[in-house]
PDB file of N, CA and C in Angstrom:
ATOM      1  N   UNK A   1       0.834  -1.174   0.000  1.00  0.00           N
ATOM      2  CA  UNK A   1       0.000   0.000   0.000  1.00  0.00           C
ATOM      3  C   UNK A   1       0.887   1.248   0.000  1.00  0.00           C
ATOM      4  N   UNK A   2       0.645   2.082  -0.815  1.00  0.00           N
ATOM      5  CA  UNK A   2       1.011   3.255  -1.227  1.00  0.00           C
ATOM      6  C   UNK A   2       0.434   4.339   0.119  1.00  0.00           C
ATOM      7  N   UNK A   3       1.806   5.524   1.006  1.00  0.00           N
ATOM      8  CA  UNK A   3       1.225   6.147   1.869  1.00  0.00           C
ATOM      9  C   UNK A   3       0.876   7.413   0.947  1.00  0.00           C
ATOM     10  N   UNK A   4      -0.616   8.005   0.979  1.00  0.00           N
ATOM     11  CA  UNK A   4      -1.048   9.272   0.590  1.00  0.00           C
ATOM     12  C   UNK A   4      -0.824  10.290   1.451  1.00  0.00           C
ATOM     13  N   UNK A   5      -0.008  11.816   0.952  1.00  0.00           N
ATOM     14  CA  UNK A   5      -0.178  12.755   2.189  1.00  0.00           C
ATOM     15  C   UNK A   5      -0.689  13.104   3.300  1.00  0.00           C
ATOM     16  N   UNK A   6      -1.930  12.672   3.094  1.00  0.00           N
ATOM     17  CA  UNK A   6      -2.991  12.908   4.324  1.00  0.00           C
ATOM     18  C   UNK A   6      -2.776  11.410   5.154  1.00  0.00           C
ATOM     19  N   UNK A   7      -2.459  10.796   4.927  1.00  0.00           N
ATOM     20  CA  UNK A   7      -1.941   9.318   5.873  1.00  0.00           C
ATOM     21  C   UNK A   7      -0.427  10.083   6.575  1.00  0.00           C
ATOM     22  N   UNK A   8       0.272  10.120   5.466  1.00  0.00           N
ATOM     23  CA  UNK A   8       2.078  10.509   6.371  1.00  0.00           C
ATOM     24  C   UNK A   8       1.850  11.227   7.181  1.00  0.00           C
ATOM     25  N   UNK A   9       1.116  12.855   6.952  1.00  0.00           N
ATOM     26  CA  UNK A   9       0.915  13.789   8.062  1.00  0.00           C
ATOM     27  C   UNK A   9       0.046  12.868   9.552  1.00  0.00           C
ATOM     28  N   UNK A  10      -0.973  12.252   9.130  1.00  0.00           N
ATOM     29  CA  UNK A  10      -1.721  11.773  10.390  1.00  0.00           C
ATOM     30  C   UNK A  10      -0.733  10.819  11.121  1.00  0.00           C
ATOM     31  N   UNK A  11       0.296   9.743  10.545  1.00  0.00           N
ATOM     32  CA  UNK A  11       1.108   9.170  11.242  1.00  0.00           C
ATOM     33  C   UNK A  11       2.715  10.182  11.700  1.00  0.00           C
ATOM     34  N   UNK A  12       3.054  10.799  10.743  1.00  0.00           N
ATOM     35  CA  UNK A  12       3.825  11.844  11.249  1.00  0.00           C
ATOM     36  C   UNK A  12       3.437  12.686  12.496  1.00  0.00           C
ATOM     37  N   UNK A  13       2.011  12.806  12.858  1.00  0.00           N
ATOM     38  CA  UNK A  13       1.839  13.556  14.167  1.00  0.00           C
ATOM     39  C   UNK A  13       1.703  13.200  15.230  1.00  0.00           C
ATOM     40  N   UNK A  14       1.833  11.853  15.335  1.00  0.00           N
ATOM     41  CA  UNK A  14       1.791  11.086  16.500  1.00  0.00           C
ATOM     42  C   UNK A  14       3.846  10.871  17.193  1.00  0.00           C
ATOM     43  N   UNK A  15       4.494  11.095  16.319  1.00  0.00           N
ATOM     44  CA  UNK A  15       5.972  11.273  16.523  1.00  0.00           C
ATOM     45  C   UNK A  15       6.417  11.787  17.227  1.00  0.00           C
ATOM     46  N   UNK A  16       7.466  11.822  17.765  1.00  0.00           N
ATOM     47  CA  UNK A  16       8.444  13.052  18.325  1.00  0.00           C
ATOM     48  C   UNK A  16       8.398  14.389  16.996  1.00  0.00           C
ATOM     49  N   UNK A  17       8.423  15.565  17.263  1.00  0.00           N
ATOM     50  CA  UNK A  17       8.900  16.442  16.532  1.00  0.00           C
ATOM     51  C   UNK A  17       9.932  16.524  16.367  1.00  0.00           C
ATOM     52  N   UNK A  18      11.288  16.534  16.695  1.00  0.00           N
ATOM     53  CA  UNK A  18      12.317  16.430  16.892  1.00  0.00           C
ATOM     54  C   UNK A  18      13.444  15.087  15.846  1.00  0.00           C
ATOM     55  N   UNK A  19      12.114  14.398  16.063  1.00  0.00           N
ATOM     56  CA  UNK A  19      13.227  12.874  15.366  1.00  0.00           C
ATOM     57  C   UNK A  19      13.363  13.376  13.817  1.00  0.00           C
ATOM     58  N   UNK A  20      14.986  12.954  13.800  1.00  0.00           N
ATOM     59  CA  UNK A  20      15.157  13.164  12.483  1.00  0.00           C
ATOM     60  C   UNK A  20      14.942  12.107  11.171  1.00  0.00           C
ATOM     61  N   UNK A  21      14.471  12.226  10.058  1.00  0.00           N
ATOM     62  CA  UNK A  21      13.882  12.117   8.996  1.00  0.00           C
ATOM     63  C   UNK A  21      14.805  11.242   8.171  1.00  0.00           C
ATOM     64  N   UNK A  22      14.492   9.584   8.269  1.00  0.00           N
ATOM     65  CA  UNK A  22      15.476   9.172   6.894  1.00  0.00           C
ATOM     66  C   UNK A  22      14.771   8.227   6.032  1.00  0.00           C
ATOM     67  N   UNK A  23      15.152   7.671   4.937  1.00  0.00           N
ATOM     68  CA  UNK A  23      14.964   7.049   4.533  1.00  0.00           C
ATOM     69  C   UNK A  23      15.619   5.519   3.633  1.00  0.00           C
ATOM     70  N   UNK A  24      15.398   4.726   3.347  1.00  0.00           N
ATOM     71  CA  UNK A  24      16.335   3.428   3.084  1.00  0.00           C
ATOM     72  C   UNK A  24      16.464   4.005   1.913  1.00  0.00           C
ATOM     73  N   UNK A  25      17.829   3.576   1.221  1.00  0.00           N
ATOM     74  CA  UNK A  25      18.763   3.989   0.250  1.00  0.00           C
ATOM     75  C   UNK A  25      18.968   2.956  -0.816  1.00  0.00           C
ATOM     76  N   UNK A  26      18.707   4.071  -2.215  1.00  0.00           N
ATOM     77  CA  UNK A  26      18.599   2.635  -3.497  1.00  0.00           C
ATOM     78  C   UNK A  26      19.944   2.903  -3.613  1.00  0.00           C
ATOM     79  N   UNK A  27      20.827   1.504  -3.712  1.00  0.00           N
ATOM     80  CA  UNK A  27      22.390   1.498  -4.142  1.00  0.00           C
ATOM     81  C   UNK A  27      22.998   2.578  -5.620  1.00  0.00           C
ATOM     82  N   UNK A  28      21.811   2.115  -6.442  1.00  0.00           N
ATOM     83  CA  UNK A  28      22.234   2.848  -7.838  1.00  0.00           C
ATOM     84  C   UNK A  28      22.012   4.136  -7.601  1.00  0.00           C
ATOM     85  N   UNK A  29      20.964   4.900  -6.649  1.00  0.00           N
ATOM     86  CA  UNK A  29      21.037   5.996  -7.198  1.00  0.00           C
ATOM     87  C   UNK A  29      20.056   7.251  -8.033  1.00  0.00           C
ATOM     88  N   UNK A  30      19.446   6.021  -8.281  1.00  0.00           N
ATOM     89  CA  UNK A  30      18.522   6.425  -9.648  1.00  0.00           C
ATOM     90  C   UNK A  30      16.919   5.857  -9.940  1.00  0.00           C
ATOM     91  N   UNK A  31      16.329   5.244  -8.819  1.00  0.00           N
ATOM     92  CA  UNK A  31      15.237   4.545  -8.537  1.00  0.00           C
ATOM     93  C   UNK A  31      14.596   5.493  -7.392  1.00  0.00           C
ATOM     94  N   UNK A  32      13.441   5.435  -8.035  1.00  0.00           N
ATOM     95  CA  UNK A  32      12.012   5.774  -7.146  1.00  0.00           C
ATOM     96  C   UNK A  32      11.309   4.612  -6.659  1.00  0.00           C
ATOM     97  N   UNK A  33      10.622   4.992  -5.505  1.00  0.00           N
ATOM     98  CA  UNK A  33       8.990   4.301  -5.450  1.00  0.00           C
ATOM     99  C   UNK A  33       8.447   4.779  -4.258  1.00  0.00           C
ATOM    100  N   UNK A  34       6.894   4.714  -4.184  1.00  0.00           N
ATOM    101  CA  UNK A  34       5.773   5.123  -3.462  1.00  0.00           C
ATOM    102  C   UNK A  34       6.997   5.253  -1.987  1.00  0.00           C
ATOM    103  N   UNK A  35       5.890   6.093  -1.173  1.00  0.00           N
ATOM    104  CA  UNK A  35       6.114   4.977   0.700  1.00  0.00           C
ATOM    105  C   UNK A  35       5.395   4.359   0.987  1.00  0.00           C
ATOM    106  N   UNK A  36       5.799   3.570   1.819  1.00  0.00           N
ATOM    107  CA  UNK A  36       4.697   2.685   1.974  1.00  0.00           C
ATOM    108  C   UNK A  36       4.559   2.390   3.541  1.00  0.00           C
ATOM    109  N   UNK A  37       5.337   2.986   4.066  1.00  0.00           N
ATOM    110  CA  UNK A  37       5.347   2.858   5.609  1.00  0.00           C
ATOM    111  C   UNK A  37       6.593   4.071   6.179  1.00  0.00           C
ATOM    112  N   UNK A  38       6.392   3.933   7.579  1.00  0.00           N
ATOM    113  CA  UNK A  38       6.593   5.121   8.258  1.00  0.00           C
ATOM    114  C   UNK A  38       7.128   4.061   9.580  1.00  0.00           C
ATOM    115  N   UNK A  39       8.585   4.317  10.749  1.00  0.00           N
ATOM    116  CA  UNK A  39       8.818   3.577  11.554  1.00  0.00           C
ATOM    117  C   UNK A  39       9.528   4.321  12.388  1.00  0.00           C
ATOM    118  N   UNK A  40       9.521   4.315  13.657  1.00  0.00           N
ATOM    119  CA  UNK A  40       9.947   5.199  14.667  1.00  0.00           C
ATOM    120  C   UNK A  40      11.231   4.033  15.182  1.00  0.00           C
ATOM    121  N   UNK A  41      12.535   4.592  15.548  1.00  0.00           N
ATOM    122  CA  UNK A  41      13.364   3.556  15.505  1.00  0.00           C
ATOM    123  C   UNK A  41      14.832   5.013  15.976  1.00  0.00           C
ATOM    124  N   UNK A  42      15.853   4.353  15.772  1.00  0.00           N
ATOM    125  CA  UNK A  42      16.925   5.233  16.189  1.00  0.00           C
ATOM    126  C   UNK A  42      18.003   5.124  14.694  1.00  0.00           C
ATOM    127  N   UNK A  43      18.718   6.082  14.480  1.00  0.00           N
ATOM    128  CA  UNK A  43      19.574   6.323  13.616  1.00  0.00           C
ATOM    129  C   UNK A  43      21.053   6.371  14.128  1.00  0.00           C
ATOM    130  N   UNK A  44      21.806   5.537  13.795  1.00  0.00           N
ATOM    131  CA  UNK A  44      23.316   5.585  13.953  1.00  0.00           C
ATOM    132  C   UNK A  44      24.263   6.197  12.872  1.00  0.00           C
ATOM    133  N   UNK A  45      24.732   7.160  12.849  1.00  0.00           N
ATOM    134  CA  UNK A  45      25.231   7.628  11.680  1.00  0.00           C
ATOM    135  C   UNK A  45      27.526   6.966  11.365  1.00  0.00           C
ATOM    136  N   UNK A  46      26.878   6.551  10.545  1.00  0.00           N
ATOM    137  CA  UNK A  46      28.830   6.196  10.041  1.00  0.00           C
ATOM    138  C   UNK A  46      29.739   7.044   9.775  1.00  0.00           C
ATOM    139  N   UNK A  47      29.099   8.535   8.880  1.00  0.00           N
ATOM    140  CA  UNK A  47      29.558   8.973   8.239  1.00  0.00           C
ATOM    141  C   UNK A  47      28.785  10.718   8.167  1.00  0.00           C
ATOM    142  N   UNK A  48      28.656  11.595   7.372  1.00  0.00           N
ATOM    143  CA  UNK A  48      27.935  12.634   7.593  1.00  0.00           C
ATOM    144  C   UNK A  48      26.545  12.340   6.931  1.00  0.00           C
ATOM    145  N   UNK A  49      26.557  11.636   5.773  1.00  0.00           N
ATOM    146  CA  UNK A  49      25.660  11.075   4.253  1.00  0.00           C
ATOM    147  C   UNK A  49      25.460   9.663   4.745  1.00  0.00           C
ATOM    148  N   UNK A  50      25.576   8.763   5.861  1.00  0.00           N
ATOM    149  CA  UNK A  50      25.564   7.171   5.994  1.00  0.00           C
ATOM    150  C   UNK A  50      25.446   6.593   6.811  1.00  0.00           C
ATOM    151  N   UNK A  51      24.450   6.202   7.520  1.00  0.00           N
ATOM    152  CA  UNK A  51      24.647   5.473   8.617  1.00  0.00           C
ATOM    153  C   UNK A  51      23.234   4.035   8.651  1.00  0.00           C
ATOM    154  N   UNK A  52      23.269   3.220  10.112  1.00  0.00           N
ATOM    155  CA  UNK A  52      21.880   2.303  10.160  1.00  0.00           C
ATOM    156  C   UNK A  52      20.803   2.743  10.979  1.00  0.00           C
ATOM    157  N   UNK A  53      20.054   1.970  10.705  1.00  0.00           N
ATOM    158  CA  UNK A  53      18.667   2.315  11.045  1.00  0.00           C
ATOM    159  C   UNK A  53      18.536   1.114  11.715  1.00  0.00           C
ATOM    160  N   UNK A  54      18.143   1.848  13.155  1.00  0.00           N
ATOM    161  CA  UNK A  54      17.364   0.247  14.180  1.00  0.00           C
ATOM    162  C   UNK A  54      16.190   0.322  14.280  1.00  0.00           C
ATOM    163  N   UNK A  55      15.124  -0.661  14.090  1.00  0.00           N
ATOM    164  CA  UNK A  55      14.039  -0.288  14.725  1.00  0.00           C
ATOM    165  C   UNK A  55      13.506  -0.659  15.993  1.00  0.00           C
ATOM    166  N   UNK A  56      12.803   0.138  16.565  1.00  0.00           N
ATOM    167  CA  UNK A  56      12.111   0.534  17.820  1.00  0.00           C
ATOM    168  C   UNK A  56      13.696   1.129  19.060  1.00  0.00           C
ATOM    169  N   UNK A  57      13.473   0.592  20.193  1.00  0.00           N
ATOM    170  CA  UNK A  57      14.419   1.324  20.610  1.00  0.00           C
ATOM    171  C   UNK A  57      15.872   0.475  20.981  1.00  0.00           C
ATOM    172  N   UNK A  58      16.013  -0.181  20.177  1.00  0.00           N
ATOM    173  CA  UNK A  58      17.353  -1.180  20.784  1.00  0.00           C
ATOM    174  C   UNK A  58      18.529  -0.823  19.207  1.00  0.00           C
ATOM    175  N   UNK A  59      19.268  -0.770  19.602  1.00  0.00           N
ATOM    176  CA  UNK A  59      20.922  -0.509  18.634  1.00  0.00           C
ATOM    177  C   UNK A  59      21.531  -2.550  18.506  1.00  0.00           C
ATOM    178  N   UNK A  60      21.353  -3.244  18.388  1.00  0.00           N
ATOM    179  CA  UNK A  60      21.641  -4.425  18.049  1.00  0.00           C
ATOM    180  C   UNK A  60      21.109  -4.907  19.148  1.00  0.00           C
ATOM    181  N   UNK A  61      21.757  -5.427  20.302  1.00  0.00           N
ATOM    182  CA  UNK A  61      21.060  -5.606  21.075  1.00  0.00           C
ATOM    183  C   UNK A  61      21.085  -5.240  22.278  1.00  0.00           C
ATOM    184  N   UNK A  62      21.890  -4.233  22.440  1.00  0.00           N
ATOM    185  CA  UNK A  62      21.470  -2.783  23.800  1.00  0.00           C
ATOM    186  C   UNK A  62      20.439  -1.880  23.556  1.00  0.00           C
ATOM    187  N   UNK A  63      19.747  -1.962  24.899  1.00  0.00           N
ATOM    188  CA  UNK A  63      18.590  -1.035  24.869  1.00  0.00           C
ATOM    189  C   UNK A  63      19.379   0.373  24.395  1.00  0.00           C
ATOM    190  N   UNK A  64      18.387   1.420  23.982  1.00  0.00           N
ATOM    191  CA  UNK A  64      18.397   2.637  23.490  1.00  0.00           C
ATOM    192  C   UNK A  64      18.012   3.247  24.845  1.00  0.00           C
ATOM    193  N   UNK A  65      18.748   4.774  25.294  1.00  0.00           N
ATOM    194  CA  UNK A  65      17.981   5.300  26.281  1.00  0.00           C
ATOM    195  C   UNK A  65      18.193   6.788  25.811  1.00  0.00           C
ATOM    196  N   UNK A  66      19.616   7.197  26.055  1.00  0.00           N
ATOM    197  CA  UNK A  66      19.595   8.578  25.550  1.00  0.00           C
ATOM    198  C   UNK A  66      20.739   8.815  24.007  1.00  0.00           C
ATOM    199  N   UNK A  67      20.199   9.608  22.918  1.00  0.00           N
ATOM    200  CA  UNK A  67      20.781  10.266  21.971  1.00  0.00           C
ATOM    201  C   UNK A  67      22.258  10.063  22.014  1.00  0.00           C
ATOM    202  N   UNK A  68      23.135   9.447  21.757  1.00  0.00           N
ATOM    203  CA  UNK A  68      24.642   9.872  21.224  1.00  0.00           C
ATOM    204  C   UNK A  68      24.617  10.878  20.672  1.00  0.00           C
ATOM    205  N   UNK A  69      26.364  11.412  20.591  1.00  0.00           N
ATOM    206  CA  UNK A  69      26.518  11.888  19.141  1.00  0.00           C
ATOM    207  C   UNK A  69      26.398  11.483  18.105  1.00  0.00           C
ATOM    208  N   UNK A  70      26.885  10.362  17.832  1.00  0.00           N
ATOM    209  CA  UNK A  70      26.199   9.885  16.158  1.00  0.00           C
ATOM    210  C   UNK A  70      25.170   8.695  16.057  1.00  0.00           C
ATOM    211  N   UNK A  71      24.266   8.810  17.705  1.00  0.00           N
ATOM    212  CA  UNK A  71      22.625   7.674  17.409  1.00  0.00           C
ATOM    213  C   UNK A  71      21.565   9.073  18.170  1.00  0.00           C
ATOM    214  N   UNK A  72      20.744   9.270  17.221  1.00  0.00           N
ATOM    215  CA  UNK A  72      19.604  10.134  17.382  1.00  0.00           C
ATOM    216  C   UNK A  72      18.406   9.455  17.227  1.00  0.00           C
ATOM    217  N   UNK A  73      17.200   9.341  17.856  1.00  0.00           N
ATOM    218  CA  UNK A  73      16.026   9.207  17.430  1.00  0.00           C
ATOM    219  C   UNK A  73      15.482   9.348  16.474  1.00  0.00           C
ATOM    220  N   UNK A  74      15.116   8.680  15.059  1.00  0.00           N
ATOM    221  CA  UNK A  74      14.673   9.113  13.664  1.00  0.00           C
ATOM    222  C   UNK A  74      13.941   8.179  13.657  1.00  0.00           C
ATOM    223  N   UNK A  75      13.132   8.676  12.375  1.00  0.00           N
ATOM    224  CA  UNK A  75      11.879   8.374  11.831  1.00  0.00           C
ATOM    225  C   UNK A  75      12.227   7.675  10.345  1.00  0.00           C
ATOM    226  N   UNK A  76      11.901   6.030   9.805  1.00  0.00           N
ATOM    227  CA  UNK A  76      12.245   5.938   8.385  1.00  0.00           C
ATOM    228  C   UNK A  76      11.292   5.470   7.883  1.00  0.00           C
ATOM    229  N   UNK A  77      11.399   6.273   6.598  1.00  0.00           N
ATOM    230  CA  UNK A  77      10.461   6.268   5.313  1.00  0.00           C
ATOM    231  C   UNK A  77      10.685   5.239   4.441  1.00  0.00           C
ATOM    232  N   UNK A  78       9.536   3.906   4.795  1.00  0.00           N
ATOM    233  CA  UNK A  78      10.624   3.039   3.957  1.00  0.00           C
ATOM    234  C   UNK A  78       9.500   2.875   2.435  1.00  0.00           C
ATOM    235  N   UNK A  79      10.298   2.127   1.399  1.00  0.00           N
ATOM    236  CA  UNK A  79       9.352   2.509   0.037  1.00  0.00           C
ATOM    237  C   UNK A  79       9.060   0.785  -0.175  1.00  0.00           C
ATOM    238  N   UNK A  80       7.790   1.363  -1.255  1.00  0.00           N
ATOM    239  CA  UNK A  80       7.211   0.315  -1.712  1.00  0.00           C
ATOM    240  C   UNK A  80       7.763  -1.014  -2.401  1.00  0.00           C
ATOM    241  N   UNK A  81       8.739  -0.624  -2.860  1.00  0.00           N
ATOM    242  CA  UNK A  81       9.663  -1.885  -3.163  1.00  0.00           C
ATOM    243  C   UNK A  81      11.046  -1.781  -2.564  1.00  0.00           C
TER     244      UNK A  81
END
């Protein structure tokens, strides 16, 4: 299922305001598709442009409690294919 604007905003408002915004990454570059879901989870960054995505609140398998410098609370946009 394809998310329509008026779906992202209604699940977007139940969020933190704050969590930052990512989404899963096509290797090539050059591919689209719909969203199709929305996941509250934490972001580890590798790099400035790169990092993983955990979902809910655990980093492999340590609980999540407070923000690092490079693990923040984010939100991912993941797509239809």
């Amino acid at each position: 299922m394809s998310l329509t604007v008026k779906e992202l905003i209604e699940q977007l408002a139940k969020l933190p305001e704050d969590a930052l915004v990512v989404q899963s990454e096509d290797g090539e570059g050059n591919g689209f598709s719909p969203a199709a879901n929305i996941e509250l989870g934490v972001y580890e960054a590798e790099c400035t442009w790169a990092g993983q995505f955990f979902e809910g609140s655990t980093i492999g398998d340590e609980e999540y409690d407070q923000p690092g410098s490079d693990t923040v609370v984010a939100v991912c946009i993941w797509p239809t294919n």
